[in-house]
Each structure stands twice: as C-alpha cells, then as structure tokens.
C-alpha atoms as a PDB file:
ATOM      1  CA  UNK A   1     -12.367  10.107  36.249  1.00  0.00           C
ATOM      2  CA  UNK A   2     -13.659  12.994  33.906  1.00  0.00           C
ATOM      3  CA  UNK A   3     -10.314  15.245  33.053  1.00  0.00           C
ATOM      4  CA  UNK A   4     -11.074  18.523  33.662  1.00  0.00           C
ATOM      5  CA  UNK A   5      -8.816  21.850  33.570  1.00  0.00           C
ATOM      6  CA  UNK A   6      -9.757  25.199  35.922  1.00  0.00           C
ATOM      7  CA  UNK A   7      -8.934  28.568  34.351  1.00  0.00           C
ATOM      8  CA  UNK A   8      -8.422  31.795  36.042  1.00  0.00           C
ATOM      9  CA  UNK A   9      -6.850  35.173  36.461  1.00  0.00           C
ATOM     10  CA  UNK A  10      -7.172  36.083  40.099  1.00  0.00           C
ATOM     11  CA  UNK A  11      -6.972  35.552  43.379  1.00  0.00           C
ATOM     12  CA  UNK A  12      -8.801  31.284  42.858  1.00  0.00           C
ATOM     13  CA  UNK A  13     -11.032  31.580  45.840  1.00  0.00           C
ATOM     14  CA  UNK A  14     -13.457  29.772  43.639  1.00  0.00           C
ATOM     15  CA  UNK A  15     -10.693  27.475  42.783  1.00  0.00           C
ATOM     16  CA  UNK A  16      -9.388  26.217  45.837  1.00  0.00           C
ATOM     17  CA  UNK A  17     -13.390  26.005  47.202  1.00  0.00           C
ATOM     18  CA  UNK A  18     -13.510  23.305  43.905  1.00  0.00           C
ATOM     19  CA  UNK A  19     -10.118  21.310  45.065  1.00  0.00           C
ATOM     20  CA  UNK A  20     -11.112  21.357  48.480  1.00  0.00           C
ATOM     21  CA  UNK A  21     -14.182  19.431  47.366  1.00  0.00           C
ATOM     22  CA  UNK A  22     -12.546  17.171  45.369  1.00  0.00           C
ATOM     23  CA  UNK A  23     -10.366  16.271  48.275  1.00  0.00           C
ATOM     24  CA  UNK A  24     -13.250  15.891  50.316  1.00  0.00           C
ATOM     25  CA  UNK A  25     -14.648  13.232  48.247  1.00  0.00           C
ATOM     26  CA  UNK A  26     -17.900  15.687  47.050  1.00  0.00           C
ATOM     27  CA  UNK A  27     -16.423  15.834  43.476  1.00  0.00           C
ATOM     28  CA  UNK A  28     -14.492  12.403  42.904  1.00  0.00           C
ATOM     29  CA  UNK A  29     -15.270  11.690  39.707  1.00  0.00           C
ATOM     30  CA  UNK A  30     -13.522  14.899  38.641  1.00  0.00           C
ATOM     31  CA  UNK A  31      -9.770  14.934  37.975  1.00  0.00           C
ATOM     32  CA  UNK A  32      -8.401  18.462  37.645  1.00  0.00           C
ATOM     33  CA  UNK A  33      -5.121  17.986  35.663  1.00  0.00           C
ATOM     34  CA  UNK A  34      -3.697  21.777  35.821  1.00  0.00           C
ATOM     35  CA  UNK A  35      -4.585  25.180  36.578  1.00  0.00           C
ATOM     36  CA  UNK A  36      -4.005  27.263  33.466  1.00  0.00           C
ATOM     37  CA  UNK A  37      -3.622  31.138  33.956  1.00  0.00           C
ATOM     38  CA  UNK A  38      -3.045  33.941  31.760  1.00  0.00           C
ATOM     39  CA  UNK A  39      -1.703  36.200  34.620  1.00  0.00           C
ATOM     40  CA  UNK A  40       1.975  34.639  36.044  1.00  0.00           C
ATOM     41  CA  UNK A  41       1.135  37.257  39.300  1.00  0.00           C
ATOM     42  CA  UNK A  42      -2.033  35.387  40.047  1.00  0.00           C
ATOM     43  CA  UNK A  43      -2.460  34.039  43.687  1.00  0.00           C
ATOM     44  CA  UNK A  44      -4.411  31.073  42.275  1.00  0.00           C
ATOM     45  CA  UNK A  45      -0.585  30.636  41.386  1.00  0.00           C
ATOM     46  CA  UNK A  46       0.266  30.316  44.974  1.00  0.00           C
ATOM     47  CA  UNK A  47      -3.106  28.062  45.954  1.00  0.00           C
ATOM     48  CA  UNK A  48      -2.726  25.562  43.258  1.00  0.00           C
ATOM     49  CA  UNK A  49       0.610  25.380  45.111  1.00  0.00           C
ATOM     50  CA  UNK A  50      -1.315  24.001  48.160  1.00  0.00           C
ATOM     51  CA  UNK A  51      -2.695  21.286  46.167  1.00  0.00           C
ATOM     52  CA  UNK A  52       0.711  20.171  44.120  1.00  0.00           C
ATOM     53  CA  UNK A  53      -1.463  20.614  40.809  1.00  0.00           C
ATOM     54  CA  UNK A  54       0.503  21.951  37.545  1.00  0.00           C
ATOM     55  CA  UNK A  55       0.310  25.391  36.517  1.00  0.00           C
ATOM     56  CA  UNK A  56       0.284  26.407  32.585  1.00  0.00           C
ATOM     57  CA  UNK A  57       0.809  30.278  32.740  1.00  0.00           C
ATOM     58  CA  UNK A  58       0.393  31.372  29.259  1.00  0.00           C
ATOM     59  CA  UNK A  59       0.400  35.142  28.490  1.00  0.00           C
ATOM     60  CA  UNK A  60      -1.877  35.717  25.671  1.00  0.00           C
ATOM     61  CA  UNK A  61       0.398  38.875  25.050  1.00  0.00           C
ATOM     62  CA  UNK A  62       3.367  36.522  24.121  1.00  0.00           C
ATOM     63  CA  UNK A  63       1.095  35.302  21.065  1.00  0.00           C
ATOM     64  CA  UNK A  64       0.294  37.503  17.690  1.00  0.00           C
ATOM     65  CA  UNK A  65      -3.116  37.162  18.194  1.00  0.00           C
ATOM     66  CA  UNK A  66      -6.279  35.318  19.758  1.00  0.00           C
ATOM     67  CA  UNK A  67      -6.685  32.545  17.571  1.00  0.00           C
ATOM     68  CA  UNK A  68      -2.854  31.687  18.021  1.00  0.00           C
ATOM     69  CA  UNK A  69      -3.130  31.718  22.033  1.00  0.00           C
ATOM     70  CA  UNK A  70      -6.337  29.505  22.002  1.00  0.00           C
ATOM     71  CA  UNK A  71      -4.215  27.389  19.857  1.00  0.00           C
ATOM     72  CA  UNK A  72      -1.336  26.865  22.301  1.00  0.00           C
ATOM     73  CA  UNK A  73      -4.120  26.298  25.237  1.00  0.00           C
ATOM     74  CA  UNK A  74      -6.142  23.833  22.713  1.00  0.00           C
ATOM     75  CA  UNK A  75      -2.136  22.234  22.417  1.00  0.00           C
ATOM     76  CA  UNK A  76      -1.905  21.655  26.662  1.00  0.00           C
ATOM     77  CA  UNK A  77      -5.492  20.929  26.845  1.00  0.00           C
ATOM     78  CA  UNK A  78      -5.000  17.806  24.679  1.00  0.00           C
ATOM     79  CA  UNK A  79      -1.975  16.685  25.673  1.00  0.00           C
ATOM     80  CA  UNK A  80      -3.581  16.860  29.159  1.00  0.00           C
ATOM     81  CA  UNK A  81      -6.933  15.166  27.855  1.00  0.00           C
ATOM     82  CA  UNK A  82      -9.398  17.774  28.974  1.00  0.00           C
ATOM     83  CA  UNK A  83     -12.712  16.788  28.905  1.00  0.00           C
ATOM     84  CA  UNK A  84     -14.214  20.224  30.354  1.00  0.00           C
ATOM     85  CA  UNK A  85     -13.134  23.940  31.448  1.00  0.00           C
ATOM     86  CA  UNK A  86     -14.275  25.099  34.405  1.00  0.00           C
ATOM     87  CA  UNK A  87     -13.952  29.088  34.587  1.00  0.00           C
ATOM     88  CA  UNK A  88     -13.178  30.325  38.058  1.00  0.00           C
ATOM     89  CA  UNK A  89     -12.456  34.250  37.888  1.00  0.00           C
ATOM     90  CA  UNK A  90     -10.820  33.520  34.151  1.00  0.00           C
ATOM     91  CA  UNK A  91     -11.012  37.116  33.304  1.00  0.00           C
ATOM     92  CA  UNK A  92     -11.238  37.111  29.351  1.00  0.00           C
ATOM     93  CA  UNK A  93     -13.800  36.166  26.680  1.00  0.00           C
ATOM     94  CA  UNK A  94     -13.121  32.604  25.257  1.00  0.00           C
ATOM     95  CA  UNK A  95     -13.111  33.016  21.442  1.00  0.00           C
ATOM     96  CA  UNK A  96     -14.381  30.756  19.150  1.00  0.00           C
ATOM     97  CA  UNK A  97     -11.095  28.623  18.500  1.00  0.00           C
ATOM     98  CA  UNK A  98     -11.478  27.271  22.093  1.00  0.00           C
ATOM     99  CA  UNK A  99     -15.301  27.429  21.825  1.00  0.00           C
ATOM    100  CA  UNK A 100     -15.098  25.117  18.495  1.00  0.00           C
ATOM    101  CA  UNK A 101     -12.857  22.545  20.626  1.00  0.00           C
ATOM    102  CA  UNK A 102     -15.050  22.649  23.783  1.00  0.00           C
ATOM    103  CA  UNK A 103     -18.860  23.542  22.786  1.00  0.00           C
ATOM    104  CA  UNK A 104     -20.725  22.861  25.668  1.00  0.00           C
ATOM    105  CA  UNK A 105     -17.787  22.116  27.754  1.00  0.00           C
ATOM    106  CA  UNK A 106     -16.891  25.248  29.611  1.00  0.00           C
ATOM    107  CA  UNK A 107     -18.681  26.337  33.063  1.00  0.00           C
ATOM    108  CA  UNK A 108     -18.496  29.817  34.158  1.00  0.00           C
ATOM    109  CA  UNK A 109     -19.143  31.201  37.123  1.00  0.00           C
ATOM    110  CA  UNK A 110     -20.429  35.098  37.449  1.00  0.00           C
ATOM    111  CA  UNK A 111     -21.456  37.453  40.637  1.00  0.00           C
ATOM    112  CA  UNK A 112     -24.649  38.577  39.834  1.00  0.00           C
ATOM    113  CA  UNK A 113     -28.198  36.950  39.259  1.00  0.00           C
ATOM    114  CA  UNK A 114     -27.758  37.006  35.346  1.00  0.00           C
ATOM    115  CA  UNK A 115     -28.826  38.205  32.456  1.00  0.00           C
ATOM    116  CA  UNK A 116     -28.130  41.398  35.228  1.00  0.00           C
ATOM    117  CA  UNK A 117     -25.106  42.666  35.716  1.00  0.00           C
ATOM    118  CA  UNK A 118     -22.833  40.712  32.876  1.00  0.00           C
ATOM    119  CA  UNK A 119     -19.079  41.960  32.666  1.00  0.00           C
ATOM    120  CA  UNK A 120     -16.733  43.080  35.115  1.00  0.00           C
ATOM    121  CA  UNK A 121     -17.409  44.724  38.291  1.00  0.00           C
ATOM    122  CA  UNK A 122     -21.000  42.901  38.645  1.00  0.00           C
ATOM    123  CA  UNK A 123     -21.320  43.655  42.712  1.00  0.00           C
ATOM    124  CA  UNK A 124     -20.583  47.286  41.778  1.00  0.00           C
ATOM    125  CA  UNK A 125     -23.620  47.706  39.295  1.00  0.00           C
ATOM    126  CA  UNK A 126     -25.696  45.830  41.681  1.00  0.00           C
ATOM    127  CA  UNK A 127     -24.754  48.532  44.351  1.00  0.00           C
ATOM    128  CA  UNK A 128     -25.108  51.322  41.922  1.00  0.00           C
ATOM    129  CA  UNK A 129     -28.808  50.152  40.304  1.00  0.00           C
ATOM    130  CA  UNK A 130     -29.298  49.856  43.723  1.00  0.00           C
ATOM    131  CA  UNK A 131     -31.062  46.252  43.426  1.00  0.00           C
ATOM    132  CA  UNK A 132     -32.825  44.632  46.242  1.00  0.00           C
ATOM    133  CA  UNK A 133     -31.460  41.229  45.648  1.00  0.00           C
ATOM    134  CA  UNK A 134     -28.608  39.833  43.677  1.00  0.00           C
ATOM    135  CA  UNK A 135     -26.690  36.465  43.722  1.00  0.00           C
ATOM    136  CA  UNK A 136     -24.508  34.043  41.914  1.00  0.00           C
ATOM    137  CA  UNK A 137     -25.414  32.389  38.337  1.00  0.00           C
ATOM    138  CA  UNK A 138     -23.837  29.316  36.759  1.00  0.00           C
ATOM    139  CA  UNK A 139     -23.661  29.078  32.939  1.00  0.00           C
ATOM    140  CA  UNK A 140     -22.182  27.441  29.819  1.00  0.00           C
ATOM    141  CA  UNK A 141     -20.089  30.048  28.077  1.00  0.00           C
ATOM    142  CA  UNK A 142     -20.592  31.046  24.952  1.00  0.00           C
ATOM    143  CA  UNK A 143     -19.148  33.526  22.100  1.00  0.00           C
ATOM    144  CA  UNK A 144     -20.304  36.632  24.238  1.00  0.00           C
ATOM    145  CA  UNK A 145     -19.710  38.249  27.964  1.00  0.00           C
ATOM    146  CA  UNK A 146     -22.023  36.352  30.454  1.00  0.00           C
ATOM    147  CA  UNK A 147     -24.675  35.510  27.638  1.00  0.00           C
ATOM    148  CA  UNK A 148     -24.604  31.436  28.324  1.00  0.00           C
ATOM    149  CA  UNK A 149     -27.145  29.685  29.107  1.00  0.00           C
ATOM    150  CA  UNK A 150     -27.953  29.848  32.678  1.00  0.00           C
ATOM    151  CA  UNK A 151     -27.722  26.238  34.436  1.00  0.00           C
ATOM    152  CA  UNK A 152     -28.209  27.456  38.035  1.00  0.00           C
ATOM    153  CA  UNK A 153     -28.560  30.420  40.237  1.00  0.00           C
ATOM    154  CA  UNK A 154     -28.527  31.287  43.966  1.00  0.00           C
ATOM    155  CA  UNK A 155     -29.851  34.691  45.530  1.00  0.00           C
ATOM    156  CA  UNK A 156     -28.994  36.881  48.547  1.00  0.00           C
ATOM    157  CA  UNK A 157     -30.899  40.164  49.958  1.00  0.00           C
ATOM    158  CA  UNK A 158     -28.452  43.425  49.005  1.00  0.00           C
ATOM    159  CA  UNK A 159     -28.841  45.491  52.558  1.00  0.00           C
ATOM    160  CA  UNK A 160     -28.608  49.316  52.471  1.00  0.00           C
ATOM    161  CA  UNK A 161     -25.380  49.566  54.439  1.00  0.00           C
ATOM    162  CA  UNK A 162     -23.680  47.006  52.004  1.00  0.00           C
ATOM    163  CA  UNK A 163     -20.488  47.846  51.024  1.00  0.00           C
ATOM    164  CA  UNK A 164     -18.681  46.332  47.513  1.00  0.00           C
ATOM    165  CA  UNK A 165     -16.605  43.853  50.550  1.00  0.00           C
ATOM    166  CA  UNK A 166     -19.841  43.324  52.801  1.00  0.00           C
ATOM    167  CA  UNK A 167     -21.937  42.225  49.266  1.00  0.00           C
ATOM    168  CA  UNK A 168     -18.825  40.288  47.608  1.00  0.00           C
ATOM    169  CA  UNK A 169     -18.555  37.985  50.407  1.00  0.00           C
ATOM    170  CA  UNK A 170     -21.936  37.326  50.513  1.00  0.00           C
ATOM    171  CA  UNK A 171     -21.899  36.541  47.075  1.00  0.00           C
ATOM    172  CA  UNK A 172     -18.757  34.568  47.177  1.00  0.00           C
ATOM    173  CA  UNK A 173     -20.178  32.451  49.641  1.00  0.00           C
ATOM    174  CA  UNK A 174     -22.681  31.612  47.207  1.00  0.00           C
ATOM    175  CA  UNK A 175     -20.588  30.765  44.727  1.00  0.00           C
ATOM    176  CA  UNK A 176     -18.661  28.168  46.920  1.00  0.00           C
ATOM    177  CA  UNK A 177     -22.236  26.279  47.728  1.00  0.00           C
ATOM    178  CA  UNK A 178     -23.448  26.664  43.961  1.00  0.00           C
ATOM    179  CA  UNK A 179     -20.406  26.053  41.403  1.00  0.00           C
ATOM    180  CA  UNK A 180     -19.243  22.370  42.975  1.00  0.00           C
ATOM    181  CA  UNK A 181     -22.611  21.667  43.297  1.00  0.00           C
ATOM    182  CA  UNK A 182     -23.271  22.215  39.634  1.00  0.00           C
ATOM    183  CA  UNK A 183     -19.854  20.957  38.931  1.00  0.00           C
ATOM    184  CA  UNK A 184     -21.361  17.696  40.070  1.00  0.00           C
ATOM    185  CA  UNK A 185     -24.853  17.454  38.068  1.00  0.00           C
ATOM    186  CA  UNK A 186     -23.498  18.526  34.981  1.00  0.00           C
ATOM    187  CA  UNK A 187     -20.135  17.342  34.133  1.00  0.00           C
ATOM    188  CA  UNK A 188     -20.377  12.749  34.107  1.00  0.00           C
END
C-alpha cells in the first residue's frame, strides 16, 4: 500500500470521488492516511467524516511564516509516512519547503485545459474569453500557480447558454473520471 495524504480547502467533491474509488477497489494500492486542511470550516471536514479518515486542520495563520507551516505539515506527513500529496481543491501555492520534501510527489488537479486559465476562478475566465472548449488538466505541482507539468487532460464543449454552475459541473464531472484515473498510472 503506497501512503498517500489528500489536501484541500473546500467543499472535497474531488476528495470523496478519490475515497469512493478506493473503496470500490479501483485504487487499492493507495492508502490515504488523513485529510489535511488549512480551513477548520471546510466541508471536506464533514466528508472525510463519512469515511472515518483523520483530519489534520492546520491554519497556516497560527504559524510566523510559510516555511514554519510547511514545517509542521512536513512533521504529520512523516509521522504518517506519506509517500505522495494528492491536491484536491487545496487552495494555496505549495512553497518550496514542502516541494524540497516531495519533488515529484504532489498531483494537482485544476478546471481548465491548462496552460489556460491557471489560478482561481478558471470556469469564470473560460466564460469570460469566451472559449469554445475547456476541460480538466492533471499535473505535478511545482514552485508556481498551475505551471506543472501536465500528465493528463480531458475536454468538454463550453455552450453559449453556460452558466459558471452549468460549466462547473461539467467540468467537475471530468475531474471525477480523470484524477483517480491518473491517481492510478502514476503513483506505484
């Protein structure tokens, strides 16, 4: 079993959509041995719940700086025995104490067919460039926002009536097909 730990910030639809595959046997080789958040209001809070999996929330704004809260998440990590990070909606830029630890370790996740659209709010410059097409891009992170290389993407048609709701679900249910899928090539 590979030890791996899932990050986020948000609401962990891409989360759960990664448990429930592990439960379904699609990912069992992976071991996820905590959800770590830096937001205690999360709802991933509430879904890792679901799934009886610790949760590490640790508030970067309880530490003096970056380097010290990458520290105390290198700390769990270790203790825990994490091979890999998987990034599901993990809304900050990993800085290069954590990168040092984990080159080549971390998955990410992003709405949009990169190198389009990095950053937050991805659907909403898709809607606004008015694109034709858009999707869902797996990549190993790296020192800057959505610049990893790209291991896999998936595309969907952006239709004139789309909405930000109508063209995040779309993408979302992208993003449940691609990540555990890539989740399963890459990390042995």
């Amino acid at each position: 079993m590979i030890k791996t730990a899932i990050f986020a910030s948000g609401n962990g639809s891409n989360f759960e959509k990664i448990m429930e595959n592990i439960e379904y046997g699609h990912l069992s080789h992976i071991e996820v041995t905590a959800l770590f958040t830096d937001n205690p209001n999360a709802f991933c809070v509430e879904r890792a719940r679901r799934f009886n999996l610790p949760v590490y929330i640790i508030d970067p704004r309880t530490y003096d700086n970056k380097k010290e809260y990458e520290e105390a998440l290198i700390t769990r990590l270790s203790q825990e025995r994490v091979s890999w990070i998987i990034l599901a909606g993990y809304m900050r830029l990993v800085g290069p104490t954590l990168l040092s630890q984990y080159e080549g370790k971390i998955l990410n996740i992003h709405p949009s067919i990169l190198p389009s659209f990095p950053g937050k709010d991805a659907v909403g410059q898709a809607l606004d460039y008015g694109v034709r097409v858009t999707g869902a891009t797996v990549h190993y992170v790296d020192s800057g926002m959505d610049t990893g290389e790209i291991i896999d993407q998936l595309s969907c048609p952006v239709y004139p009536d789309d909405t930000r709701d109508t063209l995040q679900l779309r993408i979302q249910n992208l993003e449940y097909e691609l990540y555990p899928r890539v989740i399963k090539e890459i990390i042995k």
